[in-house]
PDB file of N, CA and C in Angstrom:
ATOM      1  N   UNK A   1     -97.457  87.081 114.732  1.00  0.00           N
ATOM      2  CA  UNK A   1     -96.254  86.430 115.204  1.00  0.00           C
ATOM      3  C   UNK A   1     -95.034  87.285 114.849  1.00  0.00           C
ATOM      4  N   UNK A   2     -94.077  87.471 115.904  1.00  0.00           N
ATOM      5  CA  UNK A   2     -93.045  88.237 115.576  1.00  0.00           C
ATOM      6  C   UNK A   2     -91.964  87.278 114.473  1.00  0.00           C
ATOM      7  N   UNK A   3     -91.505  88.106 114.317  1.00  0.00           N
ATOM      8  CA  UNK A   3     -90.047  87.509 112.829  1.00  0.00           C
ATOM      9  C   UNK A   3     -88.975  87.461 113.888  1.00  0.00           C
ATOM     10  N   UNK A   4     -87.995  86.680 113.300  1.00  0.00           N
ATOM     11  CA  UNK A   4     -86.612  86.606 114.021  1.00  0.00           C
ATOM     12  C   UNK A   4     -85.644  87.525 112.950  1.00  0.00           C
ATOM     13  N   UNK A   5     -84.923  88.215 113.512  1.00  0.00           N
ATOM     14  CA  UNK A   5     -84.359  89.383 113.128  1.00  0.00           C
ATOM     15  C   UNK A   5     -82.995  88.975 113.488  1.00  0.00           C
ATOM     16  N   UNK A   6     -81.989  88.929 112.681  1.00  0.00           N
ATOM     17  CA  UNK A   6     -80.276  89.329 112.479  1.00  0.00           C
ATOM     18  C   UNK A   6     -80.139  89.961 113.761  1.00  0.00           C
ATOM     19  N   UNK A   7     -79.046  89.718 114.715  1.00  0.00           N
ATOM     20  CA  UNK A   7     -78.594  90.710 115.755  1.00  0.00           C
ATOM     21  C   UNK A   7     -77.271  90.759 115.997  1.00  0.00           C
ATOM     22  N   UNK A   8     -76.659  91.358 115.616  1.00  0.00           N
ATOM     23  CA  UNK A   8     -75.129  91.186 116.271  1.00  0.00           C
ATOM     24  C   UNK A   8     -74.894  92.342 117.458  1.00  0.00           C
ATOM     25  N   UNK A   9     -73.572  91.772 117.824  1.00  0.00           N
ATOM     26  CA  UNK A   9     -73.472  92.907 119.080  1.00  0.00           C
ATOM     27  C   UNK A   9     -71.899  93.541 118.747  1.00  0.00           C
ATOM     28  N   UNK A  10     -71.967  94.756 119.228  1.00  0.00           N
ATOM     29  CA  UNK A  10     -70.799  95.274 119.637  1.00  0.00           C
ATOM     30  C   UNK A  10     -70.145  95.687 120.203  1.00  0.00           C
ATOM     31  N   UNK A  11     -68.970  95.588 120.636  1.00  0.00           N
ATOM     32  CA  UNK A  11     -68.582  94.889 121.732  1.00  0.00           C
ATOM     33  C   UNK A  11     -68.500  93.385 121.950  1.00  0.00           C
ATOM     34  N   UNK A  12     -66.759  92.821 121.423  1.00  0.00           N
ATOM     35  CA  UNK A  12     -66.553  91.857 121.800  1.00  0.00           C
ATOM     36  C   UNK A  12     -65.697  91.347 123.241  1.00  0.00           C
ATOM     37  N   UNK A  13     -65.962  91.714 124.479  1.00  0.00           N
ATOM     38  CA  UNK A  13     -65.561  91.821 125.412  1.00  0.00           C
ATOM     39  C   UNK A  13     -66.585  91.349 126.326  1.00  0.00           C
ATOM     40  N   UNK A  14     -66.155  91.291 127.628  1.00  0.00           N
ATOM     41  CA  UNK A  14     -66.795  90.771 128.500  1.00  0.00           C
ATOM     42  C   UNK A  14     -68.667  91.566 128.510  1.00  0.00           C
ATOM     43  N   UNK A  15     -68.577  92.272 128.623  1.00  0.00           N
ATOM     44  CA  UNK A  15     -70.137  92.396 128.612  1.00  0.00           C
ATOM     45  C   UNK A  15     -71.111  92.185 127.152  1.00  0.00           C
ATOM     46  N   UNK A  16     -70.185  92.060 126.517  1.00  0.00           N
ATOM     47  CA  UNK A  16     -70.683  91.566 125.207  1.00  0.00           C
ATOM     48  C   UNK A  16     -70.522  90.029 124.728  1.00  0.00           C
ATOM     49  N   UNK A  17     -70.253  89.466 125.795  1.00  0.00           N
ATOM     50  CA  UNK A  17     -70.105  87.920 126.066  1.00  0.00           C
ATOM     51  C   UNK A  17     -71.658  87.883 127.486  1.00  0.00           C
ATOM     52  N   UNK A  18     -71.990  88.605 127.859  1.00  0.00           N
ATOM     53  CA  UNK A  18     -72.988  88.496 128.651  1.00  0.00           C
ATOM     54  C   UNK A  18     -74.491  89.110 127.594  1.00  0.00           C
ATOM     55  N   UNK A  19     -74.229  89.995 127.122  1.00  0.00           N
ATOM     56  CA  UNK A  19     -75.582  89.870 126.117  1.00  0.00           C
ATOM     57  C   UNK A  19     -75.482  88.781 125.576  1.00  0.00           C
ATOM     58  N   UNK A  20     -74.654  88.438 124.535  1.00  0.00           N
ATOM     59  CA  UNK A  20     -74.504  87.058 123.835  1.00  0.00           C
ATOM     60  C   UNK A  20     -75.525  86.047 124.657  1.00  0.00           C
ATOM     61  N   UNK A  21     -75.029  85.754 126.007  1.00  0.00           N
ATOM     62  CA  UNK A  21     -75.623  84.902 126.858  1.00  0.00           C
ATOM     63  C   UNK A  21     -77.044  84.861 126.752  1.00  0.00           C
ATOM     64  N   UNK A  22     -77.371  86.304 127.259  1.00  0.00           N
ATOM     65  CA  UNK A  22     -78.548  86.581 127.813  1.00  0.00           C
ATOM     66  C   UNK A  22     -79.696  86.340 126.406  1.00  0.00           C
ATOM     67  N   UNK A  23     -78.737  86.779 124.982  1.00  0.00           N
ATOM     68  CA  UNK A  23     -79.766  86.702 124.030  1.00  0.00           C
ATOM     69  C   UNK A  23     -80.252  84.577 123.993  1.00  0.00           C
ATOM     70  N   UNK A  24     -79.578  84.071 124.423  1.00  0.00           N
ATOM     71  CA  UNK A  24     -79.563  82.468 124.263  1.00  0.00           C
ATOM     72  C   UNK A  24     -81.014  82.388 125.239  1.00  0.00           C
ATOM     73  N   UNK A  25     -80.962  83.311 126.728  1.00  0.00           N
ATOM     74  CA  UNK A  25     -81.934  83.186 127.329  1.00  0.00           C
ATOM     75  C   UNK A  25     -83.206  83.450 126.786  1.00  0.00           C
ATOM     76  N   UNK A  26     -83.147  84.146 126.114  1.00  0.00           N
ATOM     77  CA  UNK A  26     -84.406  84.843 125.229  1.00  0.00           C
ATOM     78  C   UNK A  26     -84.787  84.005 124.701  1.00  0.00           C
ATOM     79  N   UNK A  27     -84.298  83.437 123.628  1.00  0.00           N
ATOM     80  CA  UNK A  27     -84.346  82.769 122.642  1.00  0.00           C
ATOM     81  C   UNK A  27     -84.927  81.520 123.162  1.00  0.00           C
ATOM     82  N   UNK A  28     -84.784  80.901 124.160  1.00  0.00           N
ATOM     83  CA  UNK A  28     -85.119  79.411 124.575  1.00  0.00           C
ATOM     84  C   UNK A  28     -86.233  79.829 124.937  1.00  0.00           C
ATOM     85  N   UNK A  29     -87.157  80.781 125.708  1.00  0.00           N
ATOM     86  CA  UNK A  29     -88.190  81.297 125.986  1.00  0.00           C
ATOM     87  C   UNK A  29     -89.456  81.643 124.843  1.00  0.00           C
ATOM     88  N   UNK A  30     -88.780  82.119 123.633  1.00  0.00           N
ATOM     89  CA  UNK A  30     -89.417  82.815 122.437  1.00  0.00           C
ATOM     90  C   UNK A  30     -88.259  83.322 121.596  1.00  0.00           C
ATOM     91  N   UNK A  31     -88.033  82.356 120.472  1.00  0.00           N
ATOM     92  CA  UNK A  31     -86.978  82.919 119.612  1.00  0.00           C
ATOM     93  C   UNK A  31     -87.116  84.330 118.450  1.00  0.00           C
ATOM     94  N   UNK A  32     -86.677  84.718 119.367  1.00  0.00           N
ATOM     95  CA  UNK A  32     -86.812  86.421 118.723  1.00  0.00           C
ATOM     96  C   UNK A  32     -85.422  86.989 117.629  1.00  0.00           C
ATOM     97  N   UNK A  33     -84.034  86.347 117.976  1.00  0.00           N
ATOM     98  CA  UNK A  33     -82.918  86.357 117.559  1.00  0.00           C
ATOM     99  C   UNK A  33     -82.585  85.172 116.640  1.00  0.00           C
ATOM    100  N   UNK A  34     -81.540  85.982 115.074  1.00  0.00           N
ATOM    101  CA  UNK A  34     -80.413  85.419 114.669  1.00  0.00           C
ATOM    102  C   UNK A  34     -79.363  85.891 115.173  1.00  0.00           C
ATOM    103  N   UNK A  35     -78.477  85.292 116.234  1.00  0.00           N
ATOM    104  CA  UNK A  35     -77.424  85.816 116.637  1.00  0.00           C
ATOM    105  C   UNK A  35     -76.595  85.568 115.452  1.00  0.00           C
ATOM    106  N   UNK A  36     -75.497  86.825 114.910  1.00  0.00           N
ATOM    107  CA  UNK A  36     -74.582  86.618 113.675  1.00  0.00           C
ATOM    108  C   UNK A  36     -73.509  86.414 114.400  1.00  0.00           C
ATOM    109  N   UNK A  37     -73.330  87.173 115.247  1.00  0.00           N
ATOM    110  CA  UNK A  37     -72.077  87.754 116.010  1.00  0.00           C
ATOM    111  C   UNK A  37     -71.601  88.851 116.385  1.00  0.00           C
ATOM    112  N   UNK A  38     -69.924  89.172 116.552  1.00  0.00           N
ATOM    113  CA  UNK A  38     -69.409  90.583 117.112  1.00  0.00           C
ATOM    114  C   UNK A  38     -69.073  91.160 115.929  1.00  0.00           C
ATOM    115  N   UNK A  39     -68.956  92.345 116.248  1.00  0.00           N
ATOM    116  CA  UNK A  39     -68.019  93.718 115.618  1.00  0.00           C
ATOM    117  C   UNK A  39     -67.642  94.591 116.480  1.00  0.00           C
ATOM    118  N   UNK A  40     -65.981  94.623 116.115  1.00  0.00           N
ATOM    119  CA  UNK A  40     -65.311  94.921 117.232  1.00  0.00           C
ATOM    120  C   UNK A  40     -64.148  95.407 116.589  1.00  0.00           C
ATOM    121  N   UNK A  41     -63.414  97.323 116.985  1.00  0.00           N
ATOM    122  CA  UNK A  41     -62.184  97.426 116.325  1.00  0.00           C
ATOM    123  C   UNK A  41     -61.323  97.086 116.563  1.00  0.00           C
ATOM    124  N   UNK A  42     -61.391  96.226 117.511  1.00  0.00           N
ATOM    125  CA  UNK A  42     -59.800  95.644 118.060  1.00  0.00           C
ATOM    126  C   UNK A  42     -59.217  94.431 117.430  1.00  0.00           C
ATOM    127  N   UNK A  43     -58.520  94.732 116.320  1.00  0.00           N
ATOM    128  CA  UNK A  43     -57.622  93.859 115.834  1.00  0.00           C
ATOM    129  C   UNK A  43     -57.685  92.556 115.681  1.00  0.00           C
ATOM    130  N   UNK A  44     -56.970  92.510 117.084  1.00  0.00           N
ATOM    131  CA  UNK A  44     -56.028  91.427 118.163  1.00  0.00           C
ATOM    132  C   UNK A  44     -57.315  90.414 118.346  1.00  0.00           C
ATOM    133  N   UNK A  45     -58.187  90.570 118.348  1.00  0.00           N
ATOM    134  CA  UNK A  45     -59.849  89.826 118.719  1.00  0.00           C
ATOM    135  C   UNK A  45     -59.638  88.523 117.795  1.00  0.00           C
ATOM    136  N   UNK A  46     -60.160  87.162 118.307  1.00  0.00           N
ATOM    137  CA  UNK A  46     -60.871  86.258 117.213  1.00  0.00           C
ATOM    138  C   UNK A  46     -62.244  85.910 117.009  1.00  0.00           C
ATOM    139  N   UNK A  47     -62.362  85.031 116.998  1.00  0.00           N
ATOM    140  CA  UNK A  47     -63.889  84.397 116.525  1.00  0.00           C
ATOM    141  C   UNK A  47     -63.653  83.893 118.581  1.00  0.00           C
ATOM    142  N   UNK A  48     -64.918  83.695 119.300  1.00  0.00           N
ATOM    143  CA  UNK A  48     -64.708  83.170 120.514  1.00  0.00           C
ATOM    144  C   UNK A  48     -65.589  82.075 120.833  1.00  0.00           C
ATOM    145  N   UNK A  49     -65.961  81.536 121.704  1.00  0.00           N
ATOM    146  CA  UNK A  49     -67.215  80.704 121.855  1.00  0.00           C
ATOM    147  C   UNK A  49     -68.271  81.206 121.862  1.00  0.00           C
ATOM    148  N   UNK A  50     -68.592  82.158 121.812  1.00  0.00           N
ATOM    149  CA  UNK A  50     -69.921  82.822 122.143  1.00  0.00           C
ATOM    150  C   UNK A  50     -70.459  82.934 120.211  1.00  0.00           C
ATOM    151  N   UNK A  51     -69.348  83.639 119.825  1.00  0.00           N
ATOM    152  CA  UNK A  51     -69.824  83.912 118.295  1.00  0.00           C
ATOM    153  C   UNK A  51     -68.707  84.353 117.465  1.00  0.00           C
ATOM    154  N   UNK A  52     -68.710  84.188 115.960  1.00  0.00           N
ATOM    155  CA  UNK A  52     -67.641  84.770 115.285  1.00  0.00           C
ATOM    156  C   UNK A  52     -67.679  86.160 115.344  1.00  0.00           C
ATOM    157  N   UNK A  53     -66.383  86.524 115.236  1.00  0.00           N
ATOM    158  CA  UNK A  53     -66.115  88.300 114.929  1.00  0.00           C
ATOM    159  C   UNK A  53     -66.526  88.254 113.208  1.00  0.00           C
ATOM    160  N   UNK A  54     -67.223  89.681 113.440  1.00  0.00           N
ATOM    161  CA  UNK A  54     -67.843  90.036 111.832  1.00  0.00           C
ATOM    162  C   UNK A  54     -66.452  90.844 111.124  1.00  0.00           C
ATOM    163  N   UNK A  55     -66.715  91.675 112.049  1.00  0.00           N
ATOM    164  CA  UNK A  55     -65.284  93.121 111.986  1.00  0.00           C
ATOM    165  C   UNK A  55     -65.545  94.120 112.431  1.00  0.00           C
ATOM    166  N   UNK A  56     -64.623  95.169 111.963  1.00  0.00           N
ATOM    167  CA  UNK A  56     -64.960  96.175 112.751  1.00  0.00           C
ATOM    168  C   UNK A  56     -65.955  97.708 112.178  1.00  0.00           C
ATOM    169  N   UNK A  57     -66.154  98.675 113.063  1.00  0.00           N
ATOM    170  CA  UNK A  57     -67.385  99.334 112.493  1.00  0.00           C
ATOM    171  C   UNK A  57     -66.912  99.561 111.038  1.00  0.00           C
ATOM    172  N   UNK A  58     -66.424  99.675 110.327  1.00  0.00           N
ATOM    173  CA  UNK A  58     -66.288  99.927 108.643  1.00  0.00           C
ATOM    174  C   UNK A  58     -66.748  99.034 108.069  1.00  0.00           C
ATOM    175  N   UNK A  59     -67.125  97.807 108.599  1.00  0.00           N
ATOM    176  CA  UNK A  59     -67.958  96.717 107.844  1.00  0.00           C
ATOM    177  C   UNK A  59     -69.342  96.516 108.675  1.00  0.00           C
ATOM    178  N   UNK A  60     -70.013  97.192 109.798  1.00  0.00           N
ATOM    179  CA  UNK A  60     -70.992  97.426 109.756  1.00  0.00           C
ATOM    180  C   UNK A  60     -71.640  98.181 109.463  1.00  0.00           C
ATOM    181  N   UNK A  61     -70.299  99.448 108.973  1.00  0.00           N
ATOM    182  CA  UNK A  61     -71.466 100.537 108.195  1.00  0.00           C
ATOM    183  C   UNK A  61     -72.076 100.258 106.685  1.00  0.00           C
ATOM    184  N   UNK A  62     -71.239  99.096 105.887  1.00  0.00           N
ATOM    185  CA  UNK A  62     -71.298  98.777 104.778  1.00  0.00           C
ATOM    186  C   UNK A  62     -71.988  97.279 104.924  1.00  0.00           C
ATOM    187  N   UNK A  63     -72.994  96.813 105.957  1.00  0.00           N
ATOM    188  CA  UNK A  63     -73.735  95.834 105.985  1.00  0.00           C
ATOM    189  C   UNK A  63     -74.666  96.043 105.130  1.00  0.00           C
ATOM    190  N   UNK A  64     -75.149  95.857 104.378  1.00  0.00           N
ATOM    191  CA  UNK A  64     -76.140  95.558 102.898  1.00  0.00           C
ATOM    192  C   UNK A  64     -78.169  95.503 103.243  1.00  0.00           C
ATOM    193  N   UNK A  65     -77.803  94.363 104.472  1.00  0.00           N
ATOM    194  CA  UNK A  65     -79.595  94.193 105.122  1.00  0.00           C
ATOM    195  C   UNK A  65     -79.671  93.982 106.436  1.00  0.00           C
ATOM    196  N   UNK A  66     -80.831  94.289 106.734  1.00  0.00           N
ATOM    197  CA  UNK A  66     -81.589  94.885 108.105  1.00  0.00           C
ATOM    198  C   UNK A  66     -80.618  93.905 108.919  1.00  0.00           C
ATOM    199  N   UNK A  67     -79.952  94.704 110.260  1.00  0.00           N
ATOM    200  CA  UNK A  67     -79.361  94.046 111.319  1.00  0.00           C
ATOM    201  C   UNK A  67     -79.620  94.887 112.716  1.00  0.00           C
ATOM    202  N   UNK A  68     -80.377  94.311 113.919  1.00  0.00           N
ATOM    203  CA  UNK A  68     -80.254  94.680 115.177  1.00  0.00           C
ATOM    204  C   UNK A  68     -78.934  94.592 115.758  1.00  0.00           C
ATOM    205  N   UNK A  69     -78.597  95.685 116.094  1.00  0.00           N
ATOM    206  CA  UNK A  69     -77.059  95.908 117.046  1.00  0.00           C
ATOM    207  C   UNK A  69     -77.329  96.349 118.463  1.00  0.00           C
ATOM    208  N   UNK A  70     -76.615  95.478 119.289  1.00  0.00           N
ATOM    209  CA  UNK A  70     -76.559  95.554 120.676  1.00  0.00           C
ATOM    210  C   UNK A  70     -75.284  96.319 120.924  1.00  0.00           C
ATOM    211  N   UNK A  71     -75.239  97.629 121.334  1.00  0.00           N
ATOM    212  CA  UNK A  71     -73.644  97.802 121.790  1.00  0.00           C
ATOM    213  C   UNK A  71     -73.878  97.443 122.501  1.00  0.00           C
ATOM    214  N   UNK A  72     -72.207  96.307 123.118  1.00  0.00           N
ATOM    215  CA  UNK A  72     -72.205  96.296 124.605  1.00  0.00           C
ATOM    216  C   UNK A  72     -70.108  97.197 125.077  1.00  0.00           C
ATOM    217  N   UNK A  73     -71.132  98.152 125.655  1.00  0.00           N
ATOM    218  CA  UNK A  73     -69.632  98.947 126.430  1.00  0.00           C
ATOM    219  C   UNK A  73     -69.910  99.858 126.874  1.00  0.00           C
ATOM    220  N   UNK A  74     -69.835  99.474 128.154  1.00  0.00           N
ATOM    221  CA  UNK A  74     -69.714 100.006 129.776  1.00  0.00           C
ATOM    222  C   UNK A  74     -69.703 101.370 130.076  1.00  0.00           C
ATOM    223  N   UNK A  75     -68.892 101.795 129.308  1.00  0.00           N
ATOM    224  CA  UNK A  75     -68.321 103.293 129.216  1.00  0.00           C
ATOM    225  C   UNK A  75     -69.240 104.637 129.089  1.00  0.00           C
ATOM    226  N   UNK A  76     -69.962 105.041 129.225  1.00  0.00           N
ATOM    227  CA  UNK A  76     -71.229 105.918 128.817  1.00  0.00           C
ATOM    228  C   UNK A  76     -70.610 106.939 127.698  1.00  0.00           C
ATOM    229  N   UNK A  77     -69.030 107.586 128.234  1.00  0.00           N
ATOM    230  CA  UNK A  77     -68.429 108.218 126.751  1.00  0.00           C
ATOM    231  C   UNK A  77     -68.210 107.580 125.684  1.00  0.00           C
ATOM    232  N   UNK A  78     -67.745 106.146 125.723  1.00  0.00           N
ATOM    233  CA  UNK A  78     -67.236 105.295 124.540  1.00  0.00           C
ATOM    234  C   UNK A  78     -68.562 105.013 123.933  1.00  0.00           C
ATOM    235  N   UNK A  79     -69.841 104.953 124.686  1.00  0.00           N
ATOM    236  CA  UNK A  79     -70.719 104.342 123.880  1.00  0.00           C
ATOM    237  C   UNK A  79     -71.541 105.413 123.426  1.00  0.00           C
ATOM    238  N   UNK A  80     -71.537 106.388 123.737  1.00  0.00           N
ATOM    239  CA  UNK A  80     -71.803 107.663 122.796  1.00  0.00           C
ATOM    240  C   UNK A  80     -70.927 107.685 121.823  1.00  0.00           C
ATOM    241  N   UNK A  81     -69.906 107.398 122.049  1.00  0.00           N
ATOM    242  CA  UNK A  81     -68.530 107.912 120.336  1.00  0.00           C
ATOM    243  C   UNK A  81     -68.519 106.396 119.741  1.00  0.00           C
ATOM    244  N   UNK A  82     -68.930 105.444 119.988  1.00  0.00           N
ATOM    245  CA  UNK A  82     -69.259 104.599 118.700  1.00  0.00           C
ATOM    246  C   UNK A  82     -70.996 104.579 118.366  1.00  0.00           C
ATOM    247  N   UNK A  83     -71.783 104.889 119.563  1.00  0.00           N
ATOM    248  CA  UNK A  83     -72.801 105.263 118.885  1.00  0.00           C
ATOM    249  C   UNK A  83     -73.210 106.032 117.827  1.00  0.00           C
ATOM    250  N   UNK A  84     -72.581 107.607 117.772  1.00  0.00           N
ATOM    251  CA  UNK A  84     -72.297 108.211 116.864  1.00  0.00           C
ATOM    252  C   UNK A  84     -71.623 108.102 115.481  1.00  0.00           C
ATOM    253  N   UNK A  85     -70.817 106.764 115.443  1.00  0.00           N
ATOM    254  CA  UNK A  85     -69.882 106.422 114.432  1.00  0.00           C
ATOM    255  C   UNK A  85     -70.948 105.280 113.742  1.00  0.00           C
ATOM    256  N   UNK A  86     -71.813 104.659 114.223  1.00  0.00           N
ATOM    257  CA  UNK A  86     -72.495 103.696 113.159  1.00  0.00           C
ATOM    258  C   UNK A  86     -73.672 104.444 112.660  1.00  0.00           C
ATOM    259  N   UNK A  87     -73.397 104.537 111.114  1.00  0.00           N
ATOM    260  CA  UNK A  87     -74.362 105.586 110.421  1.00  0.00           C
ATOM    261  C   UNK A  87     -75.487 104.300 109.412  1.00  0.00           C
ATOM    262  N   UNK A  88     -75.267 103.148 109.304  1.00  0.00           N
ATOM    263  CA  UNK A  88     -75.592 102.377 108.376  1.00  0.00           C
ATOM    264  C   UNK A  88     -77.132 102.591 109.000  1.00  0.00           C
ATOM    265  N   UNK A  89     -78.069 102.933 107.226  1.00  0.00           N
ATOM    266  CA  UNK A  89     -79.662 103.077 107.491  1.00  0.00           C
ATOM    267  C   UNK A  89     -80.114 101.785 107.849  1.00  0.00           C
ATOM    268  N   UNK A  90     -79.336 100.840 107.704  1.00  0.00           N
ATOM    269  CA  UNK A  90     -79.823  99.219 108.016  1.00  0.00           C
ATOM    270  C   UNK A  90     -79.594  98.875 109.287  1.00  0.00           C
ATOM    271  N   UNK A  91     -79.169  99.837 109.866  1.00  0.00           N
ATOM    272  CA  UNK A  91     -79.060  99.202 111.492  1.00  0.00           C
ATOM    273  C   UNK A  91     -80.098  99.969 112.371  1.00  0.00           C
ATOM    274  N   UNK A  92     -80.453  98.678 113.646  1.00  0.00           N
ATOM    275  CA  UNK A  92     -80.942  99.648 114.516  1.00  0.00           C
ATOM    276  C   UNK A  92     -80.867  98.605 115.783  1.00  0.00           C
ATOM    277  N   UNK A  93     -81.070  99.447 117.017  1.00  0.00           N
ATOM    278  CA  UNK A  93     -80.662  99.118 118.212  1.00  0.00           C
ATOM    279  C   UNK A  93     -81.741  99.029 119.047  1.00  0.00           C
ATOM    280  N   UNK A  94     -82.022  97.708 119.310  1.00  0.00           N
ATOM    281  CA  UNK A  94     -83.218  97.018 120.113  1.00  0.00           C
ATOM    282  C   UNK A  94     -83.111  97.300 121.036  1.00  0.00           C
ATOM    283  N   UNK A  95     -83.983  97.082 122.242  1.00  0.00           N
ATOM    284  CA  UNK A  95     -83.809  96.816 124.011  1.00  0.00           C
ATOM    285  C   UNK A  95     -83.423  95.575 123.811  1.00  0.00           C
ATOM    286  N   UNK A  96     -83.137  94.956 124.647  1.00  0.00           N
ATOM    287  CA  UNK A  96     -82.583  93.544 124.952  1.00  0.00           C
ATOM    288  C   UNK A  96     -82.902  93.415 126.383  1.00  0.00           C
ATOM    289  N   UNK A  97     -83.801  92.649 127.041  1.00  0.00           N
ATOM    290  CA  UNK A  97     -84.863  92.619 128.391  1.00  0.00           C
ATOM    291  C   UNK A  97     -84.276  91.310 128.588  1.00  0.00           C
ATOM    292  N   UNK A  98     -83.859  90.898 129.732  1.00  0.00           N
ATOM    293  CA  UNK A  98     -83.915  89.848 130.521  1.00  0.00           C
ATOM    294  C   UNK A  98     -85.286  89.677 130.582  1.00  0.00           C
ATOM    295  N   UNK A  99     -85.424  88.152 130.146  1.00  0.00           N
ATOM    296  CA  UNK A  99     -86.930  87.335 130.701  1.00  0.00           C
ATOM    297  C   UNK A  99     -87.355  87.041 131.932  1.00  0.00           C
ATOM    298  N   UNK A 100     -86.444  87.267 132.799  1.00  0.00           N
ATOM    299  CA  UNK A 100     -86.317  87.304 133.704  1.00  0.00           C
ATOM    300  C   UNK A 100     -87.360  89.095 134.776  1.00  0.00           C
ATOM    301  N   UNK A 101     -86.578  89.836 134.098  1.00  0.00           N
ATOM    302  CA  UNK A 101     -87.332  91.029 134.746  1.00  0.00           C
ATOM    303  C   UNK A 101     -88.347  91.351 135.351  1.00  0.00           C
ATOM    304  N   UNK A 102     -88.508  92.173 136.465  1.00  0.00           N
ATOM    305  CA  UNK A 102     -89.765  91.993 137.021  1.00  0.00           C
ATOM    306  C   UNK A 102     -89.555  93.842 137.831  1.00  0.00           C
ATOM    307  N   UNK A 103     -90.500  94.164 136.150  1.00  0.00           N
ATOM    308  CA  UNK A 103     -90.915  95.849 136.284  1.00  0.00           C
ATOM    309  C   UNK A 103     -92.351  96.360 137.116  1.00  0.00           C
ATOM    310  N   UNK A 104     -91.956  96.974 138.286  1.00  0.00           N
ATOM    311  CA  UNK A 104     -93.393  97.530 139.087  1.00  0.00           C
ATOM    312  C   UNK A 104     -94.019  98.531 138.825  1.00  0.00           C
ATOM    313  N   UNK A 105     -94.709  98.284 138.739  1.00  0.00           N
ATOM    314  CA  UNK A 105     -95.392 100.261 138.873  1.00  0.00           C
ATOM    315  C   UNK A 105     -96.406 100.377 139.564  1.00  0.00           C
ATOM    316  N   UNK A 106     -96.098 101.539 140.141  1.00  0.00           N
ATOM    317  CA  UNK A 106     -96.736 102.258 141.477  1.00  0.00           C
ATOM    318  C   UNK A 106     -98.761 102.423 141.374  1.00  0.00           C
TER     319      UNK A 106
END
């Protein structure tokens, strides 16, 4: 039996309000997720409906125990230059699959 594992995401913005979602989909299917919440450097951000803000990457590099991180941001440069910026040995970055999906092969 799989464990449910810590996940926060980053990226508190619109597509990181759609993982959020999508992890709820998962979860009602086979609970695979603790959603914690966001981390996000933008300030100006609060806690939203989806989930509280944790903070920003300087407190996920100094997260203590095992956490799955979802970036969510759009950007293919931005998400290389915060990919590169989270060094914490306690993190790591799952797939996140719609239950939905429907993969063919030839």
């Amino acid at each position: 039996m799989d464990s449910i594992k810590d996940l926060a995401i980053y990226g508190a913005g619109g597509f990181g309000f759609e993982i959020a979602c999508l992890v709820r989909q998962i979860n009602e299917i086979h609970h695979l997720w603790n959603f914690i919440g966001f981390f996000d450097d933008n300030k100006d951000l609060k806690d939203n409906r989806y989930g509280p803000l944790l903070g920003d990457i300087d407190i996920l590099n100094e997260w203590k125990k095992p956490l799955s991180v979802a970036v969510a941001i759009a950007s293919p440069v931005h998400l290389e230059t915060v990919s590169k910026r989270i060094t914490n040995p306690f993190v790591d970055f799952p797939n996140i699959i719609a239950p939905n999906v429907n993969i063919f092969d030839k």
